[in-house]
N, C-alpha and C. Protein backbone atom coordinates (compact mmCIF):
# COMPACT_ATOMS: atom_id res chain seq x y z
N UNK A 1 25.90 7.92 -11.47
CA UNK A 1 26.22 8.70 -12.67
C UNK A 1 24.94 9.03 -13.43
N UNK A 2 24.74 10.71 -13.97
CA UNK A 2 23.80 10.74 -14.72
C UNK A 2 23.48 10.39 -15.82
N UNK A 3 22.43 9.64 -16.36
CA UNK A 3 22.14 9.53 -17.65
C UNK A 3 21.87 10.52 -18.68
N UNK A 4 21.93 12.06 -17.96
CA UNK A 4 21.65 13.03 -19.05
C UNK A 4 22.22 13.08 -20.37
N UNK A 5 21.85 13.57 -21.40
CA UNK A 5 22.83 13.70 -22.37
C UNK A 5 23.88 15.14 -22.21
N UNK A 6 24.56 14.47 -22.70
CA UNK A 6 26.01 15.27 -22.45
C UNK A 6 26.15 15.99 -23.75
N UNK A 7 26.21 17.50 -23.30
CA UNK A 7 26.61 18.90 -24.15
C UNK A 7 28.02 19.11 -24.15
N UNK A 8 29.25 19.10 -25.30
CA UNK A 8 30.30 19.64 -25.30
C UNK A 8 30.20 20.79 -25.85
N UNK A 9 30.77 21.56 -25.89
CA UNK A 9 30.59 23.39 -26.09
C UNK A 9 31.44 24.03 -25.73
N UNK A 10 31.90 25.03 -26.38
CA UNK A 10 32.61 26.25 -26.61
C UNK A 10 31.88 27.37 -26.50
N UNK A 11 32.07 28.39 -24.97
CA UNK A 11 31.22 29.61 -25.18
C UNK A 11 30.89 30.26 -26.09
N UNK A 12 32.11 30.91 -27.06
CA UNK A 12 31.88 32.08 -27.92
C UNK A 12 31.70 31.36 -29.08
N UNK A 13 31.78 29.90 -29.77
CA UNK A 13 31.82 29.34 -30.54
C UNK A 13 30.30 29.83 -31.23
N UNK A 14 30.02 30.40 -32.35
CA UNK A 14 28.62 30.55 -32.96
C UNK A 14 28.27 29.10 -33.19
N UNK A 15 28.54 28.23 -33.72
CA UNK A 15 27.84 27.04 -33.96
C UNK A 15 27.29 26.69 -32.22
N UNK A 16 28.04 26.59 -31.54
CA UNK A 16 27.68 26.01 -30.14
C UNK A 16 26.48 26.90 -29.26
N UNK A 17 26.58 28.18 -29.56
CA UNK A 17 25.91 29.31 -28.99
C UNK A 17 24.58 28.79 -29.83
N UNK A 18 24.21 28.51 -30.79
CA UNK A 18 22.80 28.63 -31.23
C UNK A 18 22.46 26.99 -30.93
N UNK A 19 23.50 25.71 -30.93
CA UNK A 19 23.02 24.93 -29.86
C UNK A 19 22.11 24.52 -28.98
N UNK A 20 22.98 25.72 -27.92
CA UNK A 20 22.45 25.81 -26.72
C UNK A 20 21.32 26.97 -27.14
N UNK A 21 21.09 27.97 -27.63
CA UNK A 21 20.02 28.48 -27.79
C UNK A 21 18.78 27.49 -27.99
N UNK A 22 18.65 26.64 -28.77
CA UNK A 22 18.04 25.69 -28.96
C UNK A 22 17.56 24.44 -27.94
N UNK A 23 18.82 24.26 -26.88
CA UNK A 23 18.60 23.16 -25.74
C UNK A 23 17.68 24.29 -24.68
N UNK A 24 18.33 25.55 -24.72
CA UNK A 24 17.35 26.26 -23.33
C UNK A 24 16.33 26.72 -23.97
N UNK A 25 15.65 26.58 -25.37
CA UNK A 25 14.22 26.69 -25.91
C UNK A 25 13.51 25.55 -25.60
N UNK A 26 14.05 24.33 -25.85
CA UNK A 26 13.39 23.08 -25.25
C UNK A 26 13.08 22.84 -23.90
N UNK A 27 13.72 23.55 -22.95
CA UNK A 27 13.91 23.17 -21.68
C UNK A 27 14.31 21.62 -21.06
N UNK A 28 14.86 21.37 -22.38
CA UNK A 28 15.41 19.65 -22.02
C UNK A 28 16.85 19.91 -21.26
N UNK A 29 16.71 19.15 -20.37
CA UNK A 29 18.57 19.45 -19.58
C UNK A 29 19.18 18.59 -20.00
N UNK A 30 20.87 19.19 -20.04
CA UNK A 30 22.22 18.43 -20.49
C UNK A 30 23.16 18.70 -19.04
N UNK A 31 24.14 17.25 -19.75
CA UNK A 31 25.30 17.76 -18.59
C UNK A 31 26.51 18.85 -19.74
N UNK A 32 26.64 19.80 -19.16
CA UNK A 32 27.60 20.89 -19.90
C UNK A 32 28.54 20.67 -19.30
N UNK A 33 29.43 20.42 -20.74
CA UNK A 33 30.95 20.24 -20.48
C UNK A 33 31.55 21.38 -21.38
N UNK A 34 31.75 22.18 -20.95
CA UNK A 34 33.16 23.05 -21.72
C UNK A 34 34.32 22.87 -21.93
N UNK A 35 34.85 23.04 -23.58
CA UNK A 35 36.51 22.87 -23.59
C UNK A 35 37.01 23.95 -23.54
N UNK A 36 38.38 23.90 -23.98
CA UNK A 36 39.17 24.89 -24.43
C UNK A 36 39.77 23.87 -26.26
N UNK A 37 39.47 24.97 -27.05
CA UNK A 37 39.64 24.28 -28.27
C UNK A 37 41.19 24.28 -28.67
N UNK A 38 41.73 24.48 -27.74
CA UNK A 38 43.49 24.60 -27.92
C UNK A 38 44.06 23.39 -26.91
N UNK A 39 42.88 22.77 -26.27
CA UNK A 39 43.23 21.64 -25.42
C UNK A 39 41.70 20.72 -25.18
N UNK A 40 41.88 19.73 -26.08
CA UNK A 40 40.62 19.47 -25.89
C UNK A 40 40.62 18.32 -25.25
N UNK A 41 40.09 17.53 -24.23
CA UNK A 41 39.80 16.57 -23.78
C UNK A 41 39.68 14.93 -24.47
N UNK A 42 40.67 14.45 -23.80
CA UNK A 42 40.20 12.97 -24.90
C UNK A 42 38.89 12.36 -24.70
N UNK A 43 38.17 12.38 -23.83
CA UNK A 43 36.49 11.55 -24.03
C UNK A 43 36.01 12.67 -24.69
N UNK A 44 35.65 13.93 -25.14
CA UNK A 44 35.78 14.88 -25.94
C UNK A 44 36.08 14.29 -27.39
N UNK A 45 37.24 14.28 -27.49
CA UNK A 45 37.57 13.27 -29.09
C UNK A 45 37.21 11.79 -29.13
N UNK A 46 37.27 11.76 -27.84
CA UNK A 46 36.94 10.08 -28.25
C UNK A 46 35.38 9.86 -28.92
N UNK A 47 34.58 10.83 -28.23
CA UNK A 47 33.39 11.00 -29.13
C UNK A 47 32.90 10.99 -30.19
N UNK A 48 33.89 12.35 -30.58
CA UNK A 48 33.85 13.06 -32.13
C UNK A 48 34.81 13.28 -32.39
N UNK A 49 36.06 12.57 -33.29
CA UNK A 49 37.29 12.61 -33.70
C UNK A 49 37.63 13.99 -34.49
N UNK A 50 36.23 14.67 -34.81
CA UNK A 50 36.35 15.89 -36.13
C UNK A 50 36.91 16.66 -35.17
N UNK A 51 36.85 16.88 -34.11
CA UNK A 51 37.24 17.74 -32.58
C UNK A 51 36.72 19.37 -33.02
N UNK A 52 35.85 19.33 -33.31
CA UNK A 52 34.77 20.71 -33.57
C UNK A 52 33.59 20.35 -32.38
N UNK A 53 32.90 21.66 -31.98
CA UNK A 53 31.78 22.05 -31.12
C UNK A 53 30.57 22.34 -31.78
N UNK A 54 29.47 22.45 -31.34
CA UNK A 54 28.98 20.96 -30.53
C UNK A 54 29.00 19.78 -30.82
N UNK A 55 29.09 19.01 -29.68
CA UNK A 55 28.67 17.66 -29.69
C UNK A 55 27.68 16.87 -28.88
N UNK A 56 26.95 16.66 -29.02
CA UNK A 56 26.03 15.59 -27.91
C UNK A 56 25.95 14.55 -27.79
N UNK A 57 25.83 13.53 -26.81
CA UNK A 57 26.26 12.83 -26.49
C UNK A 57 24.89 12.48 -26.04
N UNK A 58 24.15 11.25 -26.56
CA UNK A 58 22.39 11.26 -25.82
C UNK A 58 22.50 9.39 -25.98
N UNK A 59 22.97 8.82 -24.71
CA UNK A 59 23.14 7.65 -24.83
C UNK A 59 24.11 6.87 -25.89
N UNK A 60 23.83 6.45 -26.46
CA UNK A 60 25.13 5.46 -27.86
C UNK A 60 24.89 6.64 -28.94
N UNK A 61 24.19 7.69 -29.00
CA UNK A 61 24.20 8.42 -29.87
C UNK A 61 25.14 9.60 -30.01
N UNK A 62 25.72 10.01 -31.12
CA UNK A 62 26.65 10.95 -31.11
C UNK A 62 25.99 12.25 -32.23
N UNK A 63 25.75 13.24 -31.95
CA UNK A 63 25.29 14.38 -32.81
C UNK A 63 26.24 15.46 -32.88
N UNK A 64 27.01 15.71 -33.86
CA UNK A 64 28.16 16.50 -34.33
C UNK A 64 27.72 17.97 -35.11
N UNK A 65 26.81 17.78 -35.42
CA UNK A 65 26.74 18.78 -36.13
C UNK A 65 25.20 20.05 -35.46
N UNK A 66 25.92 21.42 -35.58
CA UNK A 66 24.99 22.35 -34.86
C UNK A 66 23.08 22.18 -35.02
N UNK A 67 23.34 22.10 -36.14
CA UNK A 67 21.50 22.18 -36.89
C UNK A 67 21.11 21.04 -36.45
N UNK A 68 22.03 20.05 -36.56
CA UNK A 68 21.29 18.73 -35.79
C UNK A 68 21.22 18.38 -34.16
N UNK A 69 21.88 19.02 -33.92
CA UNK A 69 21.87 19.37 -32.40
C UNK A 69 20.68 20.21 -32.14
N UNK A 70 20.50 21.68 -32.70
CA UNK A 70 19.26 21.77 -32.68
C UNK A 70 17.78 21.05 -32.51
N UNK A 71 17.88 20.49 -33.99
CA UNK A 71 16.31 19.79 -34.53
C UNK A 71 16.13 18.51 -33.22
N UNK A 72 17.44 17.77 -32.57
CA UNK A 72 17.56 16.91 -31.72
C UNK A 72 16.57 17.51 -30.82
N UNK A 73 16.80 19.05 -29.95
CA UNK A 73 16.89 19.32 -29.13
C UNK A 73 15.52 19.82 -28.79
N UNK A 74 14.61 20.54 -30.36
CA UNK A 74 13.48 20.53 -30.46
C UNK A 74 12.39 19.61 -30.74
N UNK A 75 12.94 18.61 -31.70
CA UNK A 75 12.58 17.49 -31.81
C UNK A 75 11.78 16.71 -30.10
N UNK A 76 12.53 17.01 -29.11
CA UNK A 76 12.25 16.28 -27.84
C UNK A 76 11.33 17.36 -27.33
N UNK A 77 11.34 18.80 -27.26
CA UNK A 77 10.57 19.78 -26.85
C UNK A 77 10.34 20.72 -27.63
N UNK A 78 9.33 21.26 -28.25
CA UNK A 78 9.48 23.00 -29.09
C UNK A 78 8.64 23.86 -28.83
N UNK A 79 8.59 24.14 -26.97
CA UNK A 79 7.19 25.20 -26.77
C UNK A 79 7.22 26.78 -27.57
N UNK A 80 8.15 26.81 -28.35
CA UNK A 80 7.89 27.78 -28.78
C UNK A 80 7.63 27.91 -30.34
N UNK A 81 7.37 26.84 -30.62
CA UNK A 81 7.26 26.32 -32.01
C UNK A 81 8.27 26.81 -33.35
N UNK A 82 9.58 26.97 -32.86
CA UNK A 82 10.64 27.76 -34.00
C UNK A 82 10.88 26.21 -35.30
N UNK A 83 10.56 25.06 -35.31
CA UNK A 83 10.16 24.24 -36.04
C UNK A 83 9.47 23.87 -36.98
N UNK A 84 8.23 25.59 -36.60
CA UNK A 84 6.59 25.69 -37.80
C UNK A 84 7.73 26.81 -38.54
N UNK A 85 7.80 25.97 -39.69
CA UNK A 85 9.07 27.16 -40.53
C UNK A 85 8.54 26.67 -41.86
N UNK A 86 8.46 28.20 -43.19
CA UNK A 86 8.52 27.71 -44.32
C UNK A 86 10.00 27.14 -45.00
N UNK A 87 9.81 26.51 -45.90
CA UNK A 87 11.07 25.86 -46.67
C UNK A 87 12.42 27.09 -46.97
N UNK A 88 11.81 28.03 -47.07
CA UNK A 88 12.45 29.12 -47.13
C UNK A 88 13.78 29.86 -45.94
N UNK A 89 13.18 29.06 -44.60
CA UNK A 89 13.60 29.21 -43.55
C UNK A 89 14.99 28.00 -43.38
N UNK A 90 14.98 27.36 -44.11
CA UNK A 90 16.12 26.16 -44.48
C UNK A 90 17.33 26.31 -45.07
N UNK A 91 16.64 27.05 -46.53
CA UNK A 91 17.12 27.45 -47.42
C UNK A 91 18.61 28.88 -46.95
N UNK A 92 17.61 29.58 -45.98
CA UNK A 92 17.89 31.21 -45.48
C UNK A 92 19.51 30.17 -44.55
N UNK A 93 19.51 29.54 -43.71
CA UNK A 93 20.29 28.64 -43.03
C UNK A 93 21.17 28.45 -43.42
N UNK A 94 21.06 27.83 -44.90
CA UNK A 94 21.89 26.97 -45.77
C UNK A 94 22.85 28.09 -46.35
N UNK A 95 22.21 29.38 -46.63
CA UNK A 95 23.36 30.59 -46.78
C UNK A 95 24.44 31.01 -46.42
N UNK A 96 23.77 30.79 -44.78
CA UNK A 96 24.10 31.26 -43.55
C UNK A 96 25.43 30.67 -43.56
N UNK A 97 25.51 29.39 -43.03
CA UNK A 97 26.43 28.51 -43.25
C UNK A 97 27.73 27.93 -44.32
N UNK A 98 27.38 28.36 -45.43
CA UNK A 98 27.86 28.39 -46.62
C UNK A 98 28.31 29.85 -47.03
N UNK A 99 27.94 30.35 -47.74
CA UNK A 99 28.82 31.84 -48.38
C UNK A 99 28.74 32.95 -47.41
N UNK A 100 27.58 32.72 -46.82
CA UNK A 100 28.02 33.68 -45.65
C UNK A 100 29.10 34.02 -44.31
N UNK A 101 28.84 32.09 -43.73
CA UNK A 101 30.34 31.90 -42.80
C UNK A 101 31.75 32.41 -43.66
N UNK A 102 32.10 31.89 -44.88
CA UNK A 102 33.44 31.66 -45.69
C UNK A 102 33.39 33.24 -45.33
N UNK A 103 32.61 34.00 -45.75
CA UNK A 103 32.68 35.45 -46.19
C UNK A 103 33.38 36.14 -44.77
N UNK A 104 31.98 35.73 -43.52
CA UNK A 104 32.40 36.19 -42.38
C UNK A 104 34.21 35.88 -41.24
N UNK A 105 34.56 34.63 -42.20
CA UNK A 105 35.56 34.18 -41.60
C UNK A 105 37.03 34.78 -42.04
N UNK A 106 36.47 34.86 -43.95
CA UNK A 106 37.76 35.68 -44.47
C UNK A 106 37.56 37.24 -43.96
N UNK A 107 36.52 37.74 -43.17
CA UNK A 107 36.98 39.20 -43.08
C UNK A 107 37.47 39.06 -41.45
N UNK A 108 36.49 38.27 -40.43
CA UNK A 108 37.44 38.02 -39.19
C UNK A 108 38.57 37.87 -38.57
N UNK A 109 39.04 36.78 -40.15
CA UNK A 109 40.33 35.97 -40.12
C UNK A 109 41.27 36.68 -41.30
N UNK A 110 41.08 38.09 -41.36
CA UNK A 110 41.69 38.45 -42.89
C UNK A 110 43.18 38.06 -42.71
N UNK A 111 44.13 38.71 -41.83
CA UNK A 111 45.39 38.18 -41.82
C UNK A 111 45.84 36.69 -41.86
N UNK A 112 44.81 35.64 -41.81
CA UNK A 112 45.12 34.49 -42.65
C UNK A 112 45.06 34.17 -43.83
N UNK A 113 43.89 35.03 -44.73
CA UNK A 113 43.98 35.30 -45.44
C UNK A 113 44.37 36.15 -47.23
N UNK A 114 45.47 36.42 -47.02
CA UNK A 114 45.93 37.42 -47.24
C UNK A 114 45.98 37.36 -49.15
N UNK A 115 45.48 36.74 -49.64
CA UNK A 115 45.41 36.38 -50.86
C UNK A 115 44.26 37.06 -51.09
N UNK A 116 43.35 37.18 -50.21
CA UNK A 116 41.42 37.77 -50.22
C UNK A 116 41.53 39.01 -50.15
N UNK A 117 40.75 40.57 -50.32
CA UNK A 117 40.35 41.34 -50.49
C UNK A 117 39.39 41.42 -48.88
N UNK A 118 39.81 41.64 -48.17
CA UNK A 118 38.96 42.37 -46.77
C UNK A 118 37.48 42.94 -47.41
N UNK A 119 37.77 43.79 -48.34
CA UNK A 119 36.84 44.89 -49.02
C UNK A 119 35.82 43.86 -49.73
N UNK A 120 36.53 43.02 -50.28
CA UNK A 120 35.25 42.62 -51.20
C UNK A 120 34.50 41.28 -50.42
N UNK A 121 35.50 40.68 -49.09
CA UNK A 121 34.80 39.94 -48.67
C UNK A 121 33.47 40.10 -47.77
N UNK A 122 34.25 41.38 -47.44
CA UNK A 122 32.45 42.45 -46.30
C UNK A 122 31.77 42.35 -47.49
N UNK A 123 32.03 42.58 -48.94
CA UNK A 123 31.04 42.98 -50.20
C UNK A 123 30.19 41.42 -49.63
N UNK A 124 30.62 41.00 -49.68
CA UNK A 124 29.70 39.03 -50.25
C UNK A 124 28.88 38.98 -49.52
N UNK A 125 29.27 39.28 -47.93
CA UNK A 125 28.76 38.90 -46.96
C UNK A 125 27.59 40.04 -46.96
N UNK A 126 27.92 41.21 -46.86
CA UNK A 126 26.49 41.96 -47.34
C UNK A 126 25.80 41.41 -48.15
N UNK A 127 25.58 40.67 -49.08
CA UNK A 127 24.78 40.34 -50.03
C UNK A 127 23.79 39.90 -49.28
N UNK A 128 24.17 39.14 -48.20
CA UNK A 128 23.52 38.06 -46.98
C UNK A 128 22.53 38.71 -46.11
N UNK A 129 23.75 39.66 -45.57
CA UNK A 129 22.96 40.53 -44.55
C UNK A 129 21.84 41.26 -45.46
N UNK A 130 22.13 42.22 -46.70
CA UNK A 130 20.87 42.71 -47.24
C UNK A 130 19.87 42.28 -47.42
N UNK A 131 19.54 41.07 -47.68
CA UNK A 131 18.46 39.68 -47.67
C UNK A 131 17.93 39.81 -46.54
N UNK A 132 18.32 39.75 -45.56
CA UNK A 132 18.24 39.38 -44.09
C UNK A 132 17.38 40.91 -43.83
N UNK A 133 18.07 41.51 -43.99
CA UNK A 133 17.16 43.19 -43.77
C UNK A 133 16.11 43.33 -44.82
N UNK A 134 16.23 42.92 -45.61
CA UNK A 134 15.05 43.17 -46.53
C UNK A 134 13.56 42.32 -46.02
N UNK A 135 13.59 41.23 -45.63
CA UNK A 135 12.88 40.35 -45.02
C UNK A 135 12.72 41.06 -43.53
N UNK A 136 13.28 41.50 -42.54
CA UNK A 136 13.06 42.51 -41.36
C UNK A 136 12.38 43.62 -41.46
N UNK A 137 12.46 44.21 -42.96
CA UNK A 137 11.86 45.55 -42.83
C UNK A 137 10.54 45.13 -43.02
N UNK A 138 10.09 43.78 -43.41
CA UNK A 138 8.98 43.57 -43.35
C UNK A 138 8.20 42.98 -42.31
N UNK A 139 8.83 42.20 -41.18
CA UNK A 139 8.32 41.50 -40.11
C UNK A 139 9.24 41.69 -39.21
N UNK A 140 8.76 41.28 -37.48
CA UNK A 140 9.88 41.65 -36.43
C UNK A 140 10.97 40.55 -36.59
N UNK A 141 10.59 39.22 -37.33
CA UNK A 141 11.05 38.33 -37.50
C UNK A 141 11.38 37.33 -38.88
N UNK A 142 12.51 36.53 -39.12
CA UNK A 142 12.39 36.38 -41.05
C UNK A 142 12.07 36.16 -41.14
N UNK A 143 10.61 35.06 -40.77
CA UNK A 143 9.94 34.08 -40.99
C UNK A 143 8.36 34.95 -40.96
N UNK A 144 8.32 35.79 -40.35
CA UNK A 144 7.01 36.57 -39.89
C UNK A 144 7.19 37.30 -38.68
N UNK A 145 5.70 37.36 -37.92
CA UNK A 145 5.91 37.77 -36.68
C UNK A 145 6.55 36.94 -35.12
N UNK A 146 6.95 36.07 -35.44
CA UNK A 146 7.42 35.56 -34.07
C UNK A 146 9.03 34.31 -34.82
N UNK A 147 9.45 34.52 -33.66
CA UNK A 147 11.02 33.43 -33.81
C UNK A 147 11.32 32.44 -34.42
N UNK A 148 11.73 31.88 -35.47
CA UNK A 148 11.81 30.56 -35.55
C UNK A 148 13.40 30.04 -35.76
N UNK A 149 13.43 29.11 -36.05
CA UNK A 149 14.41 28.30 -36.11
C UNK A 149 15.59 29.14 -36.86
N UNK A 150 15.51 29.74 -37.76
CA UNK A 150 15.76 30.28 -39.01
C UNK A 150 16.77 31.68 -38.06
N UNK A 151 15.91 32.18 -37.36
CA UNK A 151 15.89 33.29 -36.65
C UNK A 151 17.54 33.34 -35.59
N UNK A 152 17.41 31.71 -34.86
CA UNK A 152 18.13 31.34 -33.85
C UNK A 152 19.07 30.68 -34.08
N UNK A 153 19.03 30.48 -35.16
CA UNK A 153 20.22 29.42 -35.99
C UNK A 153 21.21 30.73 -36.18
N UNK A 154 21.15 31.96 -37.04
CA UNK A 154 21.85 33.00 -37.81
C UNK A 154 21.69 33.92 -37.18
N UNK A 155 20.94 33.99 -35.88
CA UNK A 155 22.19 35.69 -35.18
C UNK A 155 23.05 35.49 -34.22
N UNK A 156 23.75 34.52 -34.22
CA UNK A 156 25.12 34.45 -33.74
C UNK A 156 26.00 34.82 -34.77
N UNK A 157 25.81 34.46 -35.95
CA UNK A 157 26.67 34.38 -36.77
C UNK A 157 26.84 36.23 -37.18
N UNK A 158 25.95 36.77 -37.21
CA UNK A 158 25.40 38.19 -37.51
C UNK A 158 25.92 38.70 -36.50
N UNK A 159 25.86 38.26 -35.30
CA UNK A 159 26.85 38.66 -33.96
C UNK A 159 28.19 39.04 -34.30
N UNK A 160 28.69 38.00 -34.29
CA UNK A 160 30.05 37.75 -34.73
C UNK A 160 30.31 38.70 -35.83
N UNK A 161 29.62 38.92 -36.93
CA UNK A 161 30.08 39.39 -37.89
C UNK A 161 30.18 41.23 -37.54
N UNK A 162 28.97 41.56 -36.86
CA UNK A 162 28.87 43.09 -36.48
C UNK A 162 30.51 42.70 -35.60
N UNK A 163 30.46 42.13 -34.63
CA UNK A 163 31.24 42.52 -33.37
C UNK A 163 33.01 42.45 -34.30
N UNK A 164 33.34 42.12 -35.65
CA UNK A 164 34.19 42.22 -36.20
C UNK A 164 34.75 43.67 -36.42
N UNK A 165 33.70 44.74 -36.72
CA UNK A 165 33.70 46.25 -36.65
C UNK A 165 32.47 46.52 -36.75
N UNK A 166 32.13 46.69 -35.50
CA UNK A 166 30.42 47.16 -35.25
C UNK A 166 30.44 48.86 -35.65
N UNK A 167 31.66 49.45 -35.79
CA UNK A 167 31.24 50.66 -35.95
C UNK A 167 30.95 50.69 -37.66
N UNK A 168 31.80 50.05 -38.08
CA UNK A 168 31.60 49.95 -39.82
C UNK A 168 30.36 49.23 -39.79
N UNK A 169 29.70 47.96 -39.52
CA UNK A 169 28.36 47.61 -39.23
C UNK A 169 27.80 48.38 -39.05
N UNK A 170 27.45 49.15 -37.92
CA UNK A 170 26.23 50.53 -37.78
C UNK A 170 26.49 51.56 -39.29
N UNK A 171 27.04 51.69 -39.87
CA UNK A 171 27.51 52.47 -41.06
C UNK A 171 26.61 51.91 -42.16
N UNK A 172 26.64 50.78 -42.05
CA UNK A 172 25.39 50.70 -43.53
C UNK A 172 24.01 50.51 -43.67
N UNK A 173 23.38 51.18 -42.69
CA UNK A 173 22.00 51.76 -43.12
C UNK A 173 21.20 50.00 -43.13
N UNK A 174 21.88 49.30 -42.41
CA UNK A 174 20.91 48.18 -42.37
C UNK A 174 19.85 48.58 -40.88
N UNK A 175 19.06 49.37 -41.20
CA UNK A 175 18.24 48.90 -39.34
C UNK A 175 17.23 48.28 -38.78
N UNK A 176 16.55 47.62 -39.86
CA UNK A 176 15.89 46.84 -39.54
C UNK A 176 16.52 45.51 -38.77
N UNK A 177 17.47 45.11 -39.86
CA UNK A 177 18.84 43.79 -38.95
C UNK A 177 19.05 44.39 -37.90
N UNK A 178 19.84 46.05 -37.61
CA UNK A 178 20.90 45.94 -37.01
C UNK A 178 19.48 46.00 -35.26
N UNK A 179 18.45 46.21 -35.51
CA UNK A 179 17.82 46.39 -34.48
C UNK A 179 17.09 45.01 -34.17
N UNK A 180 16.63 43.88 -34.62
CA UNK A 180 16.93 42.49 -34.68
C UNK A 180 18.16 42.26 -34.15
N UNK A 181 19.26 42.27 -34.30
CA UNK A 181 20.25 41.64 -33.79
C UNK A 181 20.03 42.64 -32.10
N UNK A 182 20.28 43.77 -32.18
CA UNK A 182 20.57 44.41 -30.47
C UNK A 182 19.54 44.27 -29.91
N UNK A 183 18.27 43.08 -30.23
CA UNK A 183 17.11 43.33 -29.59
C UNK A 183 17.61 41.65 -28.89
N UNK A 184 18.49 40.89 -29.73
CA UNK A 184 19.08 39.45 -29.21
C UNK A 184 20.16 39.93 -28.35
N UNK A 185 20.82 40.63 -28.56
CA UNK A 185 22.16 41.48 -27.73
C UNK A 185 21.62 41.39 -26.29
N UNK A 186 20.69 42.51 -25.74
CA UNK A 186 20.30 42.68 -25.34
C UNK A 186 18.97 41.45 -24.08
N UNK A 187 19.27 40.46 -25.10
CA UNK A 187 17.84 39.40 -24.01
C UNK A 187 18.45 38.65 -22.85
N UNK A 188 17.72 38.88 -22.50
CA UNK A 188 17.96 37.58 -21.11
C UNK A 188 18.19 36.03 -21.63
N UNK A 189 17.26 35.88 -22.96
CA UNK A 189 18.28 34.47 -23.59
C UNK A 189 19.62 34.32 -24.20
N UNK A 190 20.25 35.49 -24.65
CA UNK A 190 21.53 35.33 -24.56
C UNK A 190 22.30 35.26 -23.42
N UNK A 191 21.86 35.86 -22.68
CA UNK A 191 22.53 36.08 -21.24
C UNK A 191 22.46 34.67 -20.65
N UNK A 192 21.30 34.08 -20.72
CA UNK A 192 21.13 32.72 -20.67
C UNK A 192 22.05 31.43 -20.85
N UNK A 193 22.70 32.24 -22.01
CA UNK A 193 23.46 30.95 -22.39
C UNK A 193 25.33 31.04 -22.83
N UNK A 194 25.36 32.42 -22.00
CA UNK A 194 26.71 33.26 -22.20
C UNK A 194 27.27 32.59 -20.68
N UNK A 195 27.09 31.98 -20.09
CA UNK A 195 27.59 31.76 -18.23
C UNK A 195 29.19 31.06 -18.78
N UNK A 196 29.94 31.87 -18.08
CA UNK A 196 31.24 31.29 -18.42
C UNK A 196 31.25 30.00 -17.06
N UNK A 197 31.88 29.50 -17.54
CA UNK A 197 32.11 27.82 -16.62
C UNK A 197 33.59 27.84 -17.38
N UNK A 198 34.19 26.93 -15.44
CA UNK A 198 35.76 26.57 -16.30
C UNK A 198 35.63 25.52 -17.17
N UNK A 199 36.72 24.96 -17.52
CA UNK A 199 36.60 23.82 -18.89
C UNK A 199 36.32 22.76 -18.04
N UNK A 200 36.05 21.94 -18.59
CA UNK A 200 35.76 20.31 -17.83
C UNK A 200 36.78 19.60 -17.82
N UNK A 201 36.52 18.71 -16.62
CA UNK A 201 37.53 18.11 -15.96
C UNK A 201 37.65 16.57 -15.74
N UNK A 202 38.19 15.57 -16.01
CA UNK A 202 37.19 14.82 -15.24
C UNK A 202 37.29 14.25 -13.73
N UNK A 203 35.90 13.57 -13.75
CA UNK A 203 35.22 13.81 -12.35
C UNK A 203 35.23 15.31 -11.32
N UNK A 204 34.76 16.13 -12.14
CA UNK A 204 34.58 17.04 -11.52
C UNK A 204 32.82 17.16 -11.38
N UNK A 205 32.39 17.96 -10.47
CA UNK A 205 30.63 17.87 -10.36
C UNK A 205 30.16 18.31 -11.73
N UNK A 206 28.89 18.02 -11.97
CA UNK A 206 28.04 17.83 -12.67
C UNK A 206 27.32 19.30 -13.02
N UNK A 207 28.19 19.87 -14.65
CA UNK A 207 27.01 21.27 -14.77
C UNK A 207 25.64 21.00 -15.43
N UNK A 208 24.81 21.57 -14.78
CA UNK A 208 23.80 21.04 -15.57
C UNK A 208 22.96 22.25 -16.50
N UNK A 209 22.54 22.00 -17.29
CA UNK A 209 22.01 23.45 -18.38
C UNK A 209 20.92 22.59 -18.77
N UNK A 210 19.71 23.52 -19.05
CA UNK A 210 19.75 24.93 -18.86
C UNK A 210 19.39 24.85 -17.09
């Protein structure tokens, strides 16, 4: 049996997607286990009872949460140094995650929502994205000229949010973002880390990522 640490993950899941963005920046390998979040595996929960994605599994250690799955993941490797980040780059995260997800989820999820305003929740969430473009029109990247943490953490989420109505997205004159994001659309590191695999099984062989 391998000692690798063990990746649970959800393909399209944005928290899990920037994850693994993060494990195939390190080039540290996991064993990848995929669920289905409508059937999730009991050593799966037995792990992490919150039964949310990701999870890692790195010996007696349990890491539940995305950003820390990350910093884990760079922490062990960061040839690309997305770690040399100003405080600002934390901060930009902490948005991300906070008024920006709620925003992106009530317009995704509007028919659960039905108490919310569709209209004014795209309003909020622009607030986010305009930040985000305003900082692009100045560098290829938010941080400056090259990737960081900041960068790989929040365009999944920016994913997700265009791919809600990318045609209304292309409509607001963001292009500095919207060409940042189709320049990630577009990479061989997303492609990287998009490989559909069936769900895990157990004792079934061993996926290994990256």
């Amino acid at each position: 049996m391998s000692t690798l640490p063990i990746l649970w993950t959800f393909r399209r899941c944005p928290y899990a997607m920037r994850a693994r963005l993060a494990i195939q920046a390190s080039g540290c390998q996991v064993a990848l286990r995929e669920i289905l979040l409508k059937d999730k595996p009991a050593p799966f929960l037995a792990a992490s009872p919150k039964g949310t994605v990701p999870v890692v599994q790195d010996g007696d250690r349990v890491i539940e949460e995305s950003r820390d799955v990350m910093l884990w993941a760079l922490g062990r490797n960061d040839p690309e140094g997305w770690l040399d980040m100003p405080p600002e780059g934390h901060a930009l995260i902490d948005t991300n995650d906070g008024p920006f997800k709620r925003a992106l989820d009530h317009t995704k999820y509007a028919v659960r929502f039905p108490d919310r305003s569709e209209e004014d929740e795209r309003a909020k969430a622009m607030v986010f994205l305009t930040t985000l473009n305003d900082r692009l029109a100045q560098s290829a990247f938010l941080m400056g000229d090259r990737r960081t943490l900041a960068d790989m953490a929040i365009l999944p989420f920016v994913r997700q949010f265009a791919n809600t109505d990318r045609a209304w997205f292309d409509a607001q004159g963001l292009a500095p973002l919207t060409a940042w994001l189709d320049e990630f659309l577009a990479s061989e590191r997303l492609r990287g880390i998009m490989t559909k695999y069936p769900p895990w099984q157990d004792r079934q062989d061993q996926v290994l990522f990256p």
